[in-house]
PDB file of N, CA and C in Angstrom:
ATOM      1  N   UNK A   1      86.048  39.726  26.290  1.00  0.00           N
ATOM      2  CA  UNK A   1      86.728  39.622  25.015  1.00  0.00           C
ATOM      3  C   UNK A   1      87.273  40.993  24.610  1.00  0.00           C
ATOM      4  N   UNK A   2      88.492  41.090  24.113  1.00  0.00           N
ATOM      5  CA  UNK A   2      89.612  42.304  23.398  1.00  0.00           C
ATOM      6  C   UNK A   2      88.415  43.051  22.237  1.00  0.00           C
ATOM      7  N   UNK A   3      88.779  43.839  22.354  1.00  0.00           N
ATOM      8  CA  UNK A   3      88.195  44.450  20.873  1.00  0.00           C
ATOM      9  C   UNK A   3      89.159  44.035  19.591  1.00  0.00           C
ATOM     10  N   UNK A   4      90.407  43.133  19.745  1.00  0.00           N
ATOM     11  CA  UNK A   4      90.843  42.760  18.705  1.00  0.00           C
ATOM     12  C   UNK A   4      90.213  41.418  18.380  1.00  0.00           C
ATOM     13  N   UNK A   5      90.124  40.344  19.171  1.00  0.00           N
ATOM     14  CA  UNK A   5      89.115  39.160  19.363  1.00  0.00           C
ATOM     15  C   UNK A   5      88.069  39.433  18.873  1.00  0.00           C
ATOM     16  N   UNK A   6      87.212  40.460  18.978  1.00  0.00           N
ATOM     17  CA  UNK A   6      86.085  40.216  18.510  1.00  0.00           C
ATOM     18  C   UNK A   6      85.710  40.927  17.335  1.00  0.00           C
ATOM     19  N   UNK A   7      87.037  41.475  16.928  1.00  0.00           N
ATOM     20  CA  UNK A   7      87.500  41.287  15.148  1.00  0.00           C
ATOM     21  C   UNK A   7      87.577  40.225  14.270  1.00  0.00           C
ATOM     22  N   UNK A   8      88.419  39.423  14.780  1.00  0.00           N
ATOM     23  CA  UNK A   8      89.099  38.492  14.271  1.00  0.00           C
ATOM     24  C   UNK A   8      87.645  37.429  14.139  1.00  0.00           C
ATOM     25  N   UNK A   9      87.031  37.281  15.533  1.00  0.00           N
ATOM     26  CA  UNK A   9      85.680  36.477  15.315  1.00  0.00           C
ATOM     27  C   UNK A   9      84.782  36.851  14.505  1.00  0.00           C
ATOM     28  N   UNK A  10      84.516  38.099  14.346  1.00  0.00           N
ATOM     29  CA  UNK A  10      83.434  38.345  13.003  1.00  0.00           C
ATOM     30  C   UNK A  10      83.978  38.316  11.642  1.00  0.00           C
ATOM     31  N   UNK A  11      85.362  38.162  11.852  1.00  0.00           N
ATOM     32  CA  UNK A  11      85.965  38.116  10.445  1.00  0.00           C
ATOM     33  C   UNK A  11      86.224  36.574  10.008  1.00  0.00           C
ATOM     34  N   UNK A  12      85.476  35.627  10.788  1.00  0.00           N
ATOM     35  CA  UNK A  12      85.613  34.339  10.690  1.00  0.00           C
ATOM     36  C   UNK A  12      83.689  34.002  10.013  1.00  0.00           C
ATOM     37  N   UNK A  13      83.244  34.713  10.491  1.00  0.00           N
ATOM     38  CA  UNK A  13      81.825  34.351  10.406  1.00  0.00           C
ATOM     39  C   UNK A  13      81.906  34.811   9.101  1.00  0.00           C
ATOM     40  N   UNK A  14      82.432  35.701   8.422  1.00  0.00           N
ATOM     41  CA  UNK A  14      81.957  36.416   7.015  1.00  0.00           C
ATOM     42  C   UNK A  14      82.591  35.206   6.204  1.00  0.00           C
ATOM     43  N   UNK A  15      81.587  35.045   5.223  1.00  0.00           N
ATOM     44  CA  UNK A  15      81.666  34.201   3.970  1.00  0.00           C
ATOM     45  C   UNK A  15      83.158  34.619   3.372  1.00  0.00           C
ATOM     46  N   UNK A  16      83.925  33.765   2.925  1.00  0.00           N
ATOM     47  CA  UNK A  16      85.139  34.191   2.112  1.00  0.00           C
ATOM     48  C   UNK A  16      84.596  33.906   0.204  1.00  0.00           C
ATOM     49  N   UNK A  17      85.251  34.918  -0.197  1.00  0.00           N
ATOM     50  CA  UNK A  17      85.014  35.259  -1.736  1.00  0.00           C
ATOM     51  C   UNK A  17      86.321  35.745  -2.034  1.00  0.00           C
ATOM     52  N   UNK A  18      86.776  34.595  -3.089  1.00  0.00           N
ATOM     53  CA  UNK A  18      87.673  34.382  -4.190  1.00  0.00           C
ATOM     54  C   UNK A  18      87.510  35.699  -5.107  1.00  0.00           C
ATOM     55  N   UNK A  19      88.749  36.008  -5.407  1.00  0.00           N
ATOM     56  CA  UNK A  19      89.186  36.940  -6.311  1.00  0.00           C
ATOM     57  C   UNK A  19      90.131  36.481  -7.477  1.00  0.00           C
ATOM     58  N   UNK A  20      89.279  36.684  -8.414  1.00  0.00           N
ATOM     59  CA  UNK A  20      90.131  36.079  -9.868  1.00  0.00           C
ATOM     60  C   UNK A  20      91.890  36.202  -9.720  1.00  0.00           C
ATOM     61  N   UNK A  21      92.931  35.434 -10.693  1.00  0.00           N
ATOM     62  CA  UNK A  21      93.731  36.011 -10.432  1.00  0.00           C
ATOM     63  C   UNK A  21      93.933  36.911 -11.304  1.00  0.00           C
ATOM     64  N   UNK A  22      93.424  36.887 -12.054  1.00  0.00           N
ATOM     65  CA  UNK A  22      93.776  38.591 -12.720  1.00  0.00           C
ATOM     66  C   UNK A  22      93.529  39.521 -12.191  1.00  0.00           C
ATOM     67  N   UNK A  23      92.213  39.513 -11.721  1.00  0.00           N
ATOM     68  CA  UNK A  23      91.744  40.361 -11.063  1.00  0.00           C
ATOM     69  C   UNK A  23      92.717  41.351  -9.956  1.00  0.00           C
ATOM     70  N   UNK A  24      93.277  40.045  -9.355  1.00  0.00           N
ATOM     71  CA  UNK A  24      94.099  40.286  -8.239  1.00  0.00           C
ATOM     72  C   UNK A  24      95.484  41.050  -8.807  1.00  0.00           C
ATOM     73  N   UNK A  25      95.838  40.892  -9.881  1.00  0.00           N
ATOM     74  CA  UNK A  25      96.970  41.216 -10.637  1.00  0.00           C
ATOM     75  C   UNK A  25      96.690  42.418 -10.837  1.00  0.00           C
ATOM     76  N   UNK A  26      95.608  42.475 -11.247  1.00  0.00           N
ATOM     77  CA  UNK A  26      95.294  44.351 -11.563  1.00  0.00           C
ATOM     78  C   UNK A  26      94.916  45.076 -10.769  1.00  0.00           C
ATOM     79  N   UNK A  27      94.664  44.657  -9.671  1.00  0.00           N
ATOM     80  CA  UNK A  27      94.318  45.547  -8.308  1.00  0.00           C
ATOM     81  C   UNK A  27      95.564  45.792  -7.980  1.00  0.00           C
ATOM     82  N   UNK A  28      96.420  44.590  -7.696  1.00  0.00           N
ATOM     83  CA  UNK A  28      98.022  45.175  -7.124  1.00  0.00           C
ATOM     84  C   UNK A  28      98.490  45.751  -8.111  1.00  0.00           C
ATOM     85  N   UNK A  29      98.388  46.091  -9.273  1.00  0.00           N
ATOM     86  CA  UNK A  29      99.800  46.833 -10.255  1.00  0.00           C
ATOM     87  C   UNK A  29      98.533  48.109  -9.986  1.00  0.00           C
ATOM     88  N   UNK A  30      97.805  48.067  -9.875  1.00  0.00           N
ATOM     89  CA  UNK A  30      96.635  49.437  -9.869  1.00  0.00           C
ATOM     90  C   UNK A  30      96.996  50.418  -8.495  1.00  0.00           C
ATOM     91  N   UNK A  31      97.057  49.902  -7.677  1.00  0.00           N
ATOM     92  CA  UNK A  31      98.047  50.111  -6.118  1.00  0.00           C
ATOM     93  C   UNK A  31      99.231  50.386  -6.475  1.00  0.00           C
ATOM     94  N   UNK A  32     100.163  49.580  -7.040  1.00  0.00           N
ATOM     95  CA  UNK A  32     101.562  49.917  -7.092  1.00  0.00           C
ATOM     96  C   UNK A  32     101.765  51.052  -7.513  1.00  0.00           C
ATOM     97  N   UNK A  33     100.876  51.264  -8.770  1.00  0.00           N
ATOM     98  CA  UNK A  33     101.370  52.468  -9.307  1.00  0.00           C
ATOM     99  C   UNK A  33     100.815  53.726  -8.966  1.00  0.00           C
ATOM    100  N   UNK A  34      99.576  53.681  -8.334  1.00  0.00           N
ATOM    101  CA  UNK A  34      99.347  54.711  -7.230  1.00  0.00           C
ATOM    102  C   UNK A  34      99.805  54.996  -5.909  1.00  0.00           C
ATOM    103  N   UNK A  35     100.790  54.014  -5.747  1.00  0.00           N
ATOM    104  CA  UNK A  35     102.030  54.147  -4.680  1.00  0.00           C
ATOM    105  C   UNK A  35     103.137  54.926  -5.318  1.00  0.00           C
ATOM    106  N   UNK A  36     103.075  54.439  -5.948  1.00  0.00           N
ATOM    107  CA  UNK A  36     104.478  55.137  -6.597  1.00  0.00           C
ATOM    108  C   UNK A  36     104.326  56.449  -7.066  1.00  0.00           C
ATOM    109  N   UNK A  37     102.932  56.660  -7.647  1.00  0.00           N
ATOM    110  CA  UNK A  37     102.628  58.048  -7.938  1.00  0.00           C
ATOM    111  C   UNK A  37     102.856  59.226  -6.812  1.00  0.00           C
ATOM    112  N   UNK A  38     102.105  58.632  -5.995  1.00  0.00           N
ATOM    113  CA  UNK A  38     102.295  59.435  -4.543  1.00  0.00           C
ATOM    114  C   UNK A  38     103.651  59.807  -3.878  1.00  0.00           C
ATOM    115  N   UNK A  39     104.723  58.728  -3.882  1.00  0.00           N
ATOM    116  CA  UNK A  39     105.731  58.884  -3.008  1.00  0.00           C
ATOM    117  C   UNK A  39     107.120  59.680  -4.089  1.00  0.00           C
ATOM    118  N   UNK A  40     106.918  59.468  -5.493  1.00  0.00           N
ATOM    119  CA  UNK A  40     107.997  59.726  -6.054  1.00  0.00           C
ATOM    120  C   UNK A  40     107.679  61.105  -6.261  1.00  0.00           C
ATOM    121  N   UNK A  41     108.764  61.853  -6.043  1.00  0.00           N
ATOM    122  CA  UNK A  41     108.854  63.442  -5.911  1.00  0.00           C
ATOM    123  C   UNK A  41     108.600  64.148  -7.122  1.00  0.00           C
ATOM    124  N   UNK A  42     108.916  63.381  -8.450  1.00  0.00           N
ATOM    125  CA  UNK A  42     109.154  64.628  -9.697  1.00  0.00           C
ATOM    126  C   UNK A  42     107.592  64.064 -10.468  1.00  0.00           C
ATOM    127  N   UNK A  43     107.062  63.190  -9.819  1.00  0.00           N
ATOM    128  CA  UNK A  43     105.864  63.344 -10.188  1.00  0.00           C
ATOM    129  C   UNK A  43     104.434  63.764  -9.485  1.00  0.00           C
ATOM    130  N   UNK A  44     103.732  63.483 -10.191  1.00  0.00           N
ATOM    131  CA  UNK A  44     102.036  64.242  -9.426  1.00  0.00           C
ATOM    132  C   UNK A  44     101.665  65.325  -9.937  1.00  0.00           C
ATOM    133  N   UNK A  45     100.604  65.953  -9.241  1.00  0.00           N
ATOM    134  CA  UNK A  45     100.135  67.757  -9.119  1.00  0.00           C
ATOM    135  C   UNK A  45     101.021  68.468  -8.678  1.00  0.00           C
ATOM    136  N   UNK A  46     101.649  69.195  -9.854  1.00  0.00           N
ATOM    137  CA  UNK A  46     103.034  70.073  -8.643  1.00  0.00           C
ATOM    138  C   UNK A  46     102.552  71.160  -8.104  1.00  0.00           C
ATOM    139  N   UNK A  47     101.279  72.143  -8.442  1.00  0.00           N
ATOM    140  CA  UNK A  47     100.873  72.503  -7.834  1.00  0.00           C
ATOM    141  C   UNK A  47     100.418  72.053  -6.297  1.00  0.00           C
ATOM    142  N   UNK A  48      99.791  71.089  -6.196  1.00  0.00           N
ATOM    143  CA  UNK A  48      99.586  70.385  -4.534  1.00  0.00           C
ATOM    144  C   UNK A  48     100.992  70.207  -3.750  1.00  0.00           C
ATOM    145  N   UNK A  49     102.203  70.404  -4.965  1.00  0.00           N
ATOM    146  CA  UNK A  49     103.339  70.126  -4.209  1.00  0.00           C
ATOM    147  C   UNK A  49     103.394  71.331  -3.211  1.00  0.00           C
ATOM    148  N   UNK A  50     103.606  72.309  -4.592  1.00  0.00           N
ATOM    149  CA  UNK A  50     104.181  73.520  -4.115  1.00  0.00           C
ATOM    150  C   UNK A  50     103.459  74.330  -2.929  1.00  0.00           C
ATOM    151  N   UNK A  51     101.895  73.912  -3.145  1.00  0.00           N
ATOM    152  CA  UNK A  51     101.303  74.410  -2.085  1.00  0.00           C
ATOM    153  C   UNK A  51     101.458  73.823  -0.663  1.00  0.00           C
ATOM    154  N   UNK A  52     101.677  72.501  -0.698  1.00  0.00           N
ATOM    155  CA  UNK A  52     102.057  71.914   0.651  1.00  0.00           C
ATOM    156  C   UNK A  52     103.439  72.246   1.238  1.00  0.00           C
ATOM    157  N   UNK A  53     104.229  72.400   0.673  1.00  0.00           N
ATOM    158  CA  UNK A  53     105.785  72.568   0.695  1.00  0.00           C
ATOM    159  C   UNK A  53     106.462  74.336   0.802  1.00  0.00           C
ATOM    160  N   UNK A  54     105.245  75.237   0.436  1.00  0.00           N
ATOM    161  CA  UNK A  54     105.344  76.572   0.376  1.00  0.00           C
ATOM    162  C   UNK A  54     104.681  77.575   0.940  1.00  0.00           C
ATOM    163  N   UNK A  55     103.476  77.450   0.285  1.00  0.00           N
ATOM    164  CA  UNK A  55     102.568  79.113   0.284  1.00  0.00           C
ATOM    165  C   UNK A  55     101.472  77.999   1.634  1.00  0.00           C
ATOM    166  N   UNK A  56     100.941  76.991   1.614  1.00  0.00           N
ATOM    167  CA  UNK A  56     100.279  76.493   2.746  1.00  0.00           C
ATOM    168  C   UNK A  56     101.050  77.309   3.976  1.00  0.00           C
ATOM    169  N   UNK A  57     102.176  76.700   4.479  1.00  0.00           N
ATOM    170  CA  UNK A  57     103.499  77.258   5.813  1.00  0.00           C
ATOM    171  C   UNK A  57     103.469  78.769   5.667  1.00  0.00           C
ATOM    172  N   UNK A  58     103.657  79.076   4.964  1.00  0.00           N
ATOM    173  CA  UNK A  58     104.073  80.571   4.958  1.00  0.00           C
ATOM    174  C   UNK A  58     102.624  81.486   4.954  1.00  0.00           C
ATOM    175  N   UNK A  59     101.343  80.847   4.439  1.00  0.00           N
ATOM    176  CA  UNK A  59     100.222  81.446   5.022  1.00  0.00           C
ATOM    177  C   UNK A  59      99.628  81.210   6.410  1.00  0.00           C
ATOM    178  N   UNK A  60     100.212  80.133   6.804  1.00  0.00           N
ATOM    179  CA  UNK A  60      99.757  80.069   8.394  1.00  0.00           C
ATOM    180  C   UNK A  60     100.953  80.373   9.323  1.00  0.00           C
ATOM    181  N   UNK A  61     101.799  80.850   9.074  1.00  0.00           N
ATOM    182  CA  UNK A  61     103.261  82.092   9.540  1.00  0.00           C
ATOM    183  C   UNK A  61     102.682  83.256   9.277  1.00  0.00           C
ATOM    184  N   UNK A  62     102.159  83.738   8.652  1.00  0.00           N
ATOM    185  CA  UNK A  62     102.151  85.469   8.174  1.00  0.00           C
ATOM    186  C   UNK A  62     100.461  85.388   9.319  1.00  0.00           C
ATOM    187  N   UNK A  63      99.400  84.384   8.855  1.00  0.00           N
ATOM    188  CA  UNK A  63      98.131  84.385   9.857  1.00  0.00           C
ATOM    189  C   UNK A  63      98.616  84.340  11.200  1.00  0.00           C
ATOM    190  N   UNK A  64      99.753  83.700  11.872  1.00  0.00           N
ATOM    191  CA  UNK A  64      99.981  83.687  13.078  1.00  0.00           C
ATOM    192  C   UNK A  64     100.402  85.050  13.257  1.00  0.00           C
ATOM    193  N   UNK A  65     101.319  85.437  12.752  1.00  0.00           N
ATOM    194  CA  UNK A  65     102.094  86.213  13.272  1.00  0.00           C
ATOM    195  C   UNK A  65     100.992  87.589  13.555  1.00  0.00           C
ATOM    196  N   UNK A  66     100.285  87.511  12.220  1.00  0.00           N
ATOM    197  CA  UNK A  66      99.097  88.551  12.553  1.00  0.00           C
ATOM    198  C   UNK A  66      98.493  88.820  13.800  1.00  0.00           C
ATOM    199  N   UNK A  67      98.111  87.688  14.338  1.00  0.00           N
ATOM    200  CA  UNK A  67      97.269  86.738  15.359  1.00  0.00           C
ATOM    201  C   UNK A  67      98.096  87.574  16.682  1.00  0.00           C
ATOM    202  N   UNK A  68      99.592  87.423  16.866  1.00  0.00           N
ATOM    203  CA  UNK A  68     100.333  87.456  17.790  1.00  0.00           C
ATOM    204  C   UNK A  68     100.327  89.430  18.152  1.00  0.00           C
ATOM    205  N   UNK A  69     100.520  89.652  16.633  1.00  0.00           N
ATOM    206  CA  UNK A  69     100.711  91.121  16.977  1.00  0.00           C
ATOM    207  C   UNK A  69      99.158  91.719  17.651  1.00  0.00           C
ATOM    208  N   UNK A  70      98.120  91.278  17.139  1.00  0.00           N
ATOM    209  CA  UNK A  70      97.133  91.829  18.079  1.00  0.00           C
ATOM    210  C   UNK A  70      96.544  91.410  19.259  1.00  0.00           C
ATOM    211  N   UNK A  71      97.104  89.980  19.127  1.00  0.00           N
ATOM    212  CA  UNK A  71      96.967  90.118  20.651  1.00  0.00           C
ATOM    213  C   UNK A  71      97.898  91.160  21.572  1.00  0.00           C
ATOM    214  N   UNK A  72      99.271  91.247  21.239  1.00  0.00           N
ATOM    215  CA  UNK A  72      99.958  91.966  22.066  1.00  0.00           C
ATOM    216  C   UNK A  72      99.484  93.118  21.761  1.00  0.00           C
ATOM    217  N   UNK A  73      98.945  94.167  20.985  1.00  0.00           N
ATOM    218  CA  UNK A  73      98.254  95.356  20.969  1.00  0.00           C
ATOM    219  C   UNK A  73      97.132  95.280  22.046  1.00  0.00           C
ATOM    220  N   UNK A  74      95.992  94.312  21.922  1.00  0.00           N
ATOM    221  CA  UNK A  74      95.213  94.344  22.859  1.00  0.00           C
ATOM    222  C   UNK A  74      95.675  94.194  24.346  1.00  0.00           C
ATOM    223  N   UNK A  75      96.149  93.606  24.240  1.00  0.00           N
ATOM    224  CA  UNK A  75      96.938  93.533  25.885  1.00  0.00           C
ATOM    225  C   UNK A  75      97.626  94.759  26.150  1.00  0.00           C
ATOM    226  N   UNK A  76      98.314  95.404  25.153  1.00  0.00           N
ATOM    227  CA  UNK A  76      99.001  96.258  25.602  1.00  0.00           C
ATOM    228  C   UNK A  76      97.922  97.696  25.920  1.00  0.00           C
ATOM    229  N   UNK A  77      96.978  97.676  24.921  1.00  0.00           N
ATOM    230  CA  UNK A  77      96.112  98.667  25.028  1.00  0.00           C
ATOM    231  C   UNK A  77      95.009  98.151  26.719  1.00  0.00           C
ATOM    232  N   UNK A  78      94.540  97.105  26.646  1.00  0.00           N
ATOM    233  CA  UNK A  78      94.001  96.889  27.936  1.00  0.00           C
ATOM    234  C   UNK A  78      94.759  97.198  29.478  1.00  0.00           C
ATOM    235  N   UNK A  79      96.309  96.701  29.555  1.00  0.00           N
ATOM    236  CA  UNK A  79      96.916  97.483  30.613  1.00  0.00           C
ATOM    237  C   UNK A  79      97.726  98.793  30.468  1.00  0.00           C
ATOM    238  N   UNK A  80      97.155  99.710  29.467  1.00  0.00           N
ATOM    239  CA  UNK A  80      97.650 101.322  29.128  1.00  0.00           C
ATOM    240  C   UNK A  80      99.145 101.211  28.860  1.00  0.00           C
ATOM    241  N   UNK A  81      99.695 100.521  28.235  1.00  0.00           N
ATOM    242  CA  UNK A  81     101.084 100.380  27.389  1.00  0.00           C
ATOM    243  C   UNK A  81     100.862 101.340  25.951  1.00  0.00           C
TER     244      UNK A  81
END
């Protein structure tokens, strides 16, 4: 048996439980709008923006580049350059 089969079979054995429909109404508009929060640009933490979109990239550019120059110092100092 697939490891998708023997999904689908334990998901047959589990008891099914009804969800009000309101319930259900307020879970999806509760989702929607934490979809929407997420994907639409002029909203959210603009800080988390700016850090993902800015100073995150440009601190792991300036750490690399660090990274790069000593290695090539060490190398250069290990074969007398």
């Amino acid at each position: 048996m697939m490891d998708d089969e023997i999904a689908v079979a334990m998901r047959r054995l589990q008891p099914h439980e009804d969800v009000s429909a309101a319930r259900a109404r307020r879970l999806r508009e509760r989702c929607h709008r934490e979809l929407r929060k997420r994907t639409s640009p002029g909203t959210g933490d603009r800080s988390a923006h700016v850090w993902r979109r800015m100073i995150g990239p440009a601190l792991i550019g300036a750490w690399s580049a660090i990274y790069l120059i000593e290695t090539l110092r060490s190398a250069a100092a290990l074969y007398g350059f």
